[in-house]
N, C-alpha and C. Protein backbone atom coordinates (compact mmCIF):
# COMPACT_ATOMS: atom_id res chain seq x y z
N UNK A 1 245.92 -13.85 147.88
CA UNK A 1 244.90 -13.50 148.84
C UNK A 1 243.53 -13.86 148.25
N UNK A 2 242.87 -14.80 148.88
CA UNK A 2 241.33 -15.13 148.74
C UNK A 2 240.41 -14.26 149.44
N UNK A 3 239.16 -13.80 148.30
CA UNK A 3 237.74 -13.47 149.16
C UNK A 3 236.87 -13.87 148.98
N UNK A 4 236.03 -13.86 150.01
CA UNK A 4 235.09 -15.02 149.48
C UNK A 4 234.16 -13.94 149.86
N UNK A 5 233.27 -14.31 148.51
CA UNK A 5 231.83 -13.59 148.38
C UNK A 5 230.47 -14.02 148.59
N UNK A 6 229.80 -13.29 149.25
CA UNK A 6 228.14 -13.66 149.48
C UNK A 6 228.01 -14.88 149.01
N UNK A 7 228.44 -14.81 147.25
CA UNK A 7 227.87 -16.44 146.90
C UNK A 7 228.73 -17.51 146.81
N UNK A 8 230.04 -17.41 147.21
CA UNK A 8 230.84 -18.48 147.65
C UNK A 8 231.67 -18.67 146.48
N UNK A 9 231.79 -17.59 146.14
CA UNK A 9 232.69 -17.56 144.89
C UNK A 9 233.74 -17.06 145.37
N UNK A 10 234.96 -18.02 144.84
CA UNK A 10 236.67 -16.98 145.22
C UNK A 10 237.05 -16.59 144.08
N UNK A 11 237.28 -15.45 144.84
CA UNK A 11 238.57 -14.27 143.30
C UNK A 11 239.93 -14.32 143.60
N UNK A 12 241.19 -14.38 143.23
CA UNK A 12 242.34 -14.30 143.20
C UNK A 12 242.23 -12.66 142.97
N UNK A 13 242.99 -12.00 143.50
CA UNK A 13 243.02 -10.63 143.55
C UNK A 13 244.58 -10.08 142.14
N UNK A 14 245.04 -11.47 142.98
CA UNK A 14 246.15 -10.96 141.75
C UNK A 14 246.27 -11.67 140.19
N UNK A 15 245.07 -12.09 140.03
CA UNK A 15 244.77 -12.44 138.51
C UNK A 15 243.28 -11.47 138.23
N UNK A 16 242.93 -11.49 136.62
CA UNK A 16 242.12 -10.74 136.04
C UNK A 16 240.66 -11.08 136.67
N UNK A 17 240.11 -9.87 136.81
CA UNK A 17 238.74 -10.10 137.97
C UNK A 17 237.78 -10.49 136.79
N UNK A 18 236.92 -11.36 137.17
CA UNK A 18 236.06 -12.00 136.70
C UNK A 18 234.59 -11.84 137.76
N UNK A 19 235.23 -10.55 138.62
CA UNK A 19 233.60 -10.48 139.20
C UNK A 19 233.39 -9.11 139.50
N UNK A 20 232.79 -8.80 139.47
CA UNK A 20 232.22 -7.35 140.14
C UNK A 20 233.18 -6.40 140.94
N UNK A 21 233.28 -7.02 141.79
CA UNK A 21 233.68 -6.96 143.29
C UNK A 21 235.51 -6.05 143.42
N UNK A 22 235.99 -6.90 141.99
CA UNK A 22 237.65 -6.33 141.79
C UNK A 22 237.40 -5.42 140.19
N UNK A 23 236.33 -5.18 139.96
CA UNK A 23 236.39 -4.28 138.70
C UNK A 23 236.88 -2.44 139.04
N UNK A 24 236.65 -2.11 140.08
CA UNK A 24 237.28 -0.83 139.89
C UNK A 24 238.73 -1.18 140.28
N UNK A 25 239.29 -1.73 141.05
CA UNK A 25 240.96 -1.86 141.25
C UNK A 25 241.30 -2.26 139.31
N UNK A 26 240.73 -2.69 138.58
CA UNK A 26 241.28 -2.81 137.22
C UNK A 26 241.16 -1.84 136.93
N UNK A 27 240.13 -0.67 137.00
CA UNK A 27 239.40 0.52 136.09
C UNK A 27 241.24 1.82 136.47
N UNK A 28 241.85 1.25 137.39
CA UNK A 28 242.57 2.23 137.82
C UNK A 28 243.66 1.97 137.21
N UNK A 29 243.94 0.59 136.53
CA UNK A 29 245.39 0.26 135.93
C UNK A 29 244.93 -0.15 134.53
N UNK A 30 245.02 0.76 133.62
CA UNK A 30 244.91 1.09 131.99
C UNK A 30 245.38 -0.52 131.47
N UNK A 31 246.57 -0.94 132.14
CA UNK A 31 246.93 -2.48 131.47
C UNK A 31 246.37 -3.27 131.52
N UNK A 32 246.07 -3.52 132.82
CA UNK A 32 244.63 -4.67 132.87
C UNK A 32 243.69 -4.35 132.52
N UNK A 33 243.36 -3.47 132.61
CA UNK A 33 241.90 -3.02 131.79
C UNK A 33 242.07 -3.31 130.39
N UNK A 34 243.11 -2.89 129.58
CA UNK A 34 243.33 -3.43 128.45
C UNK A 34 243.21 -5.25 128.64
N UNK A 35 244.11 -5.91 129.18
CA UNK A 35 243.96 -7.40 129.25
C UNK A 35 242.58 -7.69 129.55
N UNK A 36 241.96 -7.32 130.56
CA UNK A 36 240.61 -7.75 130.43
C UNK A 36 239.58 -7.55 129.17
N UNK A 37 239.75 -6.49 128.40
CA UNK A 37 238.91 -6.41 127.05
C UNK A 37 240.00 -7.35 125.86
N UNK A 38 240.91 -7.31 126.01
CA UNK A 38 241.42 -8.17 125.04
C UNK A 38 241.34 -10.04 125.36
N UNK A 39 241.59 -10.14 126.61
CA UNK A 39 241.60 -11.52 126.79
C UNK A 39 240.41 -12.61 126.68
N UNK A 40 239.20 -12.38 126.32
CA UNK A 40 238.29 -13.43 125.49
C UNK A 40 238.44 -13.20 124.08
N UNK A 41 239.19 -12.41 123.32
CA UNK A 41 239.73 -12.40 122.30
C UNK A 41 240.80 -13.14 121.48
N UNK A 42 241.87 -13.29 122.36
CA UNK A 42 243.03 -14.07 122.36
C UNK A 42 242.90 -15.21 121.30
N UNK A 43 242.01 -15.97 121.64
CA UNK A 43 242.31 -17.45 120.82
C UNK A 43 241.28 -16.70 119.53
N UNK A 44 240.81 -16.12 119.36
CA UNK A 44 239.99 -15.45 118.41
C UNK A 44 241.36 -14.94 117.16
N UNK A 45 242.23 -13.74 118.24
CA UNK A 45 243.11 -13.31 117.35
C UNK A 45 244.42 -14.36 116.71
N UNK A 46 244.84 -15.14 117.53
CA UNK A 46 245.32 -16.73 117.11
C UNK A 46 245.07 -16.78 116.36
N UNK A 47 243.76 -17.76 115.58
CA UNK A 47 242.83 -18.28 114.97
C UNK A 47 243.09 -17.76 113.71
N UNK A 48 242.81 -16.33 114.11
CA UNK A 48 242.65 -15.43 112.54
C UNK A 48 244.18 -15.02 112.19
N UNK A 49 245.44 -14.76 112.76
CA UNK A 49 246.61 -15.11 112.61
C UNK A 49 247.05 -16.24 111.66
N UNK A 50 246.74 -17.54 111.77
CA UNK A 50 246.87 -18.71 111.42
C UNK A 50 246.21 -18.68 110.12
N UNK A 51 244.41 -17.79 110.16
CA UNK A 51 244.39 -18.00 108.64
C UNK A 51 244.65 -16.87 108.09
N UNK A 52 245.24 -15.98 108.27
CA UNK A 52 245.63 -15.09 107.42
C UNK A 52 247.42 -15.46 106.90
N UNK A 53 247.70 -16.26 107.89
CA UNK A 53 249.25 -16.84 107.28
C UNK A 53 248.92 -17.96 106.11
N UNK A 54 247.74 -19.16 106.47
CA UNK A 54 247.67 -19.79 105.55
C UNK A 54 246.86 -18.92 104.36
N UNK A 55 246.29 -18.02 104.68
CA UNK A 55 245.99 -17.42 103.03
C UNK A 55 246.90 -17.03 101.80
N UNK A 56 248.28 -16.35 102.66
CA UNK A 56 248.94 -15.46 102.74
C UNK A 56 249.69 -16.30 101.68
N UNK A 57 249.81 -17.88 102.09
CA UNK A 57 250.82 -18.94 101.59
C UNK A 57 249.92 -19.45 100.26
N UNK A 58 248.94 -19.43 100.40
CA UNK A 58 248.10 -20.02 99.11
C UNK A 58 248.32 -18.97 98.05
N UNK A 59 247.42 -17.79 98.21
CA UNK A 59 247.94 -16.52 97.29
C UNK A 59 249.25 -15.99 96.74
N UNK A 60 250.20 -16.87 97.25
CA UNK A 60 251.76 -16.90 96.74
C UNK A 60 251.79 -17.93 96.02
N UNK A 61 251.23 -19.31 96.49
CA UNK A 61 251.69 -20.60 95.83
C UNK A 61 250.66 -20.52 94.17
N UNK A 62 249.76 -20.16 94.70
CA UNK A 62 248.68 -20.01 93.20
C UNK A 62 249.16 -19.15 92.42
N UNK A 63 249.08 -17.75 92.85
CA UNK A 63 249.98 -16.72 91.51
C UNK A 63 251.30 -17.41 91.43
N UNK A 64 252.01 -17.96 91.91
CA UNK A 64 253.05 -18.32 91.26
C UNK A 64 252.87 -19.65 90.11
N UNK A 65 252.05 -20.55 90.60
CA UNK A 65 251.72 -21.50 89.90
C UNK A 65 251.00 -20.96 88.41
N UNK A 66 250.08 -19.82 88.78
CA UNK A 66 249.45 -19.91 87.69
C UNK A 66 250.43 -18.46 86.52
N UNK A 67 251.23 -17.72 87.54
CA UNK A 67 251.96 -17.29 86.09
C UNK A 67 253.52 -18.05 85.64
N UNK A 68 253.70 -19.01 86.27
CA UNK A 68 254.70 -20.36 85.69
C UNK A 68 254.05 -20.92 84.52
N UNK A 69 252.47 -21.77 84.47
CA UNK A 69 251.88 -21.95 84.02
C UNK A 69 251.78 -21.32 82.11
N UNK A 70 251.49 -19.35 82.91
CA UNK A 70 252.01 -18.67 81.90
C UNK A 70 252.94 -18.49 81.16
N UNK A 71 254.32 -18.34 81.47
CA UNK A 71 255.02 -18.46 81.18
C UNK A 71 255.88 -20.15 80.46
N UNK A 72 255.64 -20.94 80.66
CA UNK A 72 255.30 -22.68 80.25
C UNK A 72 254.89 -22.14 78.89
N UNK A 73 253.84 -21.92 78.67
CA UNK A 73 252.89 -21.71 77.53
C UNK A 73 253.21 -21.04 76.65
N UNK A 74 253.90 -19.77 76.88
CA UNK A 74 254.36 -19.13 76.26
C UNK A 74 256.04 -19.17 75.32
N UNK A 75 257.04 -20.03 76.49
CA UNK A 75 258.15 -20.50 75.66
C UNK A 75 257.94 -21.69 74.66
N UNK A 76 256.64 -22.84 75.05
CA UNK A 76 256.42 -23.65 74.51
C UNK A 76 256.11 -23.49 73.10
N UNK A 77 254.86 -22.35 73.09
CA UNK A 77 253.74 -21.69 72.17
C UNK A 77 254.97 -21.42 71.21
N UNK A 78 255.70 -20.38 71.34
CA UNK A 78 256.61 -19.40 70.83
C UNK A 78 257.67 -20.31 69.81
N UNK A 79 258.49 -21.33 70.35
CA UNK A 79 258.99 -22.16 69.75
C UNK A 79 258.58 -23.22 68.79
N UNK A 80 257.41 -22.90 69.33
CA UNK A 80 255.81 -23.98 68.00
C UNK A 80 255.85 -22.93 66.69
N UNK A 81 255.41 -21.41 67.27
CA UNK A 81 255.14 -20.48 65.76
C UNK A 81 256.15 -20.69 65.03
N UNK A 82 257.60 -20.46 66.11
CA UNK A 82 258.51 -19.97 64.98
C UNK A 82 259.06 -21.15 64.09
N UNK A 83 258.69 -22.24 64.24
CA UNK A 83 258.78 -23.87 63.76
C UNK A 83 258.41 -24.08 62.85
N UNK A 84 256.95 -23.13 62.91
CA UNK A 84 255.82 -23.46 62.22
C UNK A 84 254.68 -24.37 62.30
N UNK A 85 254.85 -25.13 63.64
CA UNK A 85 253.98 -25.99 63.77
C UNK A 85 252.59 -25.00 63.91
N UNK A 86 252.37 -23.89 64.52
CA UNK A 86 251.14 -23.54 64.73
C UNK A 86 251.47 -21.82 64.80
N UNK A 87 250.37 -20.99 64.43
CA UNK A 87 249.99 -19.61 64.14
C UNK A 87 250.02 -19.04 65.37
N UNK A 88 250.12 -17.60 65.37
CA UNK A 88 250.20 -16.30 65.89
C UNK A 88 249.06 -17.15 66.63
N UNK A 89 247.62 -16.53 65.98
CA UNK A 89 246.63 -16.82 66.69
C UNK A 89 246.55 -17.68 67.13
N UNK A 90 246.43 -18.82 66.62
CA UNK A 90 246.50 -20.27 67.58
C UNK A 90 247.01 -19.76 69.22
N UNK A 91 248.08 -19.43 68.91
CA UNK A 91 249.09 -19.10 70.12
C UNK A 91 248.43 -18.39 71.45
N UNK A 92 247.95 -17.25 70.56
CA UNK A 92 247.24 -16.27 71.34
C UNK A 92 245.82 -16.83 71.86
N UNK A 93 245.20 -17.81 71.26
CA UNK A 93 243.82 -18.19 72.01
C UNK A 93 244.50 -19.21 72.91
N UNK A 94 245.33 -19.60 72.74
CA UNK A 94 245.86 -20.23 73.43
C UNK A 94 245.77 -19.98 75.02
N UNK A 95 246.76 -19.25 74.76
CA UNK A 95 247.38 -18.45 75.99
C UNK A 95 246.37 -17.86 76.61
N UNK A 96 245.37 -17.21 76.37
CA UNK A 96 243.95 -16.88 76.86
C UNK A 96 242.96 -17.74 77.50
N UNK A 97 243.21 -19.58 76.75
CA UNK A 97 242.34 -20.44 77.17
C UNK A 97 243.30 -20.71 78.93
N UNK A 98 244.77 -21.10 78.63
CA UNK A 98 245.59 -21.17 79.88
C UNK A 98 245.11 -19.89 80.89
N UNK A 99 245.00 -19.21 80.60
CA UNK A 99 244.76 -17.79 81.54
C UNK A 99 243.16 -18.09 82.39
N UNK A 100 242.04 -18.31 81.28
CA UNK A 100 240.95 -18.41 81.79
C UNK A 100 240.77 -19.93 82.85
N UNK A 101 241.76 -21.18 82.33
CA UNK A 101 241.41 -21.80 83.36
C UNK A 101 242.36 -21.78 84.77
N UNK A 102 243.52 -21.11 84.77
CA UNK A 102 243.97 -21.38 86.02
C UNK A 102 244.12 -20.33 86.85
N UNK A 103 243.12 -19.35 86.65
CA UNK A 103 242.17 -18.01 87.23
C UNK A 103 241.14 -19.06 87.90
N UNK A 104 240.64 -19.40 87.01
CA UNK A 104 239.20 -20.02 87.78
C UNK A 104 239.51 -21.08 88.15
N UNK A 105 240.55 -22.09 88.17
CA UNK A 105 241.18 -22.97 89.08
C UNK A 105 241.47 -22.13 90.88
N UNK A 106 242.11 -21.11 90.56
CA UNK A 106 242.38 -20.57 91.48
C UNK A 106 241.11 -20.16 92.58
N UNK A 107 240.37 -19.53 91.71
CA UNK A 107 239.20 -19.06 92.66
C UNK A 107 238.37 -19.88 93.29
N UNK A 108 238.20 -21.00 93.11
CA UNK A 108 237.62 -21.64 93.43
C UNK A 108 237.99 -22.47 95.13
């Protein structure tokens, strides 16, 4: 059902009012009234969906990368001391220098 208004504007009665004219028939049904405050939102909440999944996937792929990383360093390191190729400490600044850069790899 079409109405046509003073200014020659048509409303569909049975889609979400976009004019004046059908705002209290929404004010009476809680659902559309909900759809109407949510629906210029929609591609908004999408949007932020999408990057909170791609965050979601980075912050997995990086901590995992960077305590693999850790762990790398540490069987490597470990099998060096006990060899003798290189010291406790060595080891340990080591492992601290790996830590400090793929933190700040990450953050960036």
């Amino acid at each position: 059902m079409q109405v046509k208004h003073a200014q020659r504007e048509s409303c569909d009665k049975g889609s979400l009012p976009k004019c004046p004219m059908h705002l209290p028939d929404v004010l009476s049904n809680p659902f559309q009234l909900l759809l109407v405050c949510l629906f210029p939102c929609s591609k908004l909440y999408a949007v932020g969906m999408r990057q909170s999944a791609a965050w979601g996937l980075y912050l997995v792929a990086g901590t995992s990368a960077h305590h693999a990383a850790l762990v790398l360093s540490m069987l490597l390191g470990g099998s060096m001391v006990y060899q003798g190729l290189i010291t406790a400490e060595q080891l340990t600044s080591f492992m601290f220098y790996v830590q400090l850069v793929t933190a700040s790899s990450l953050a960036v």
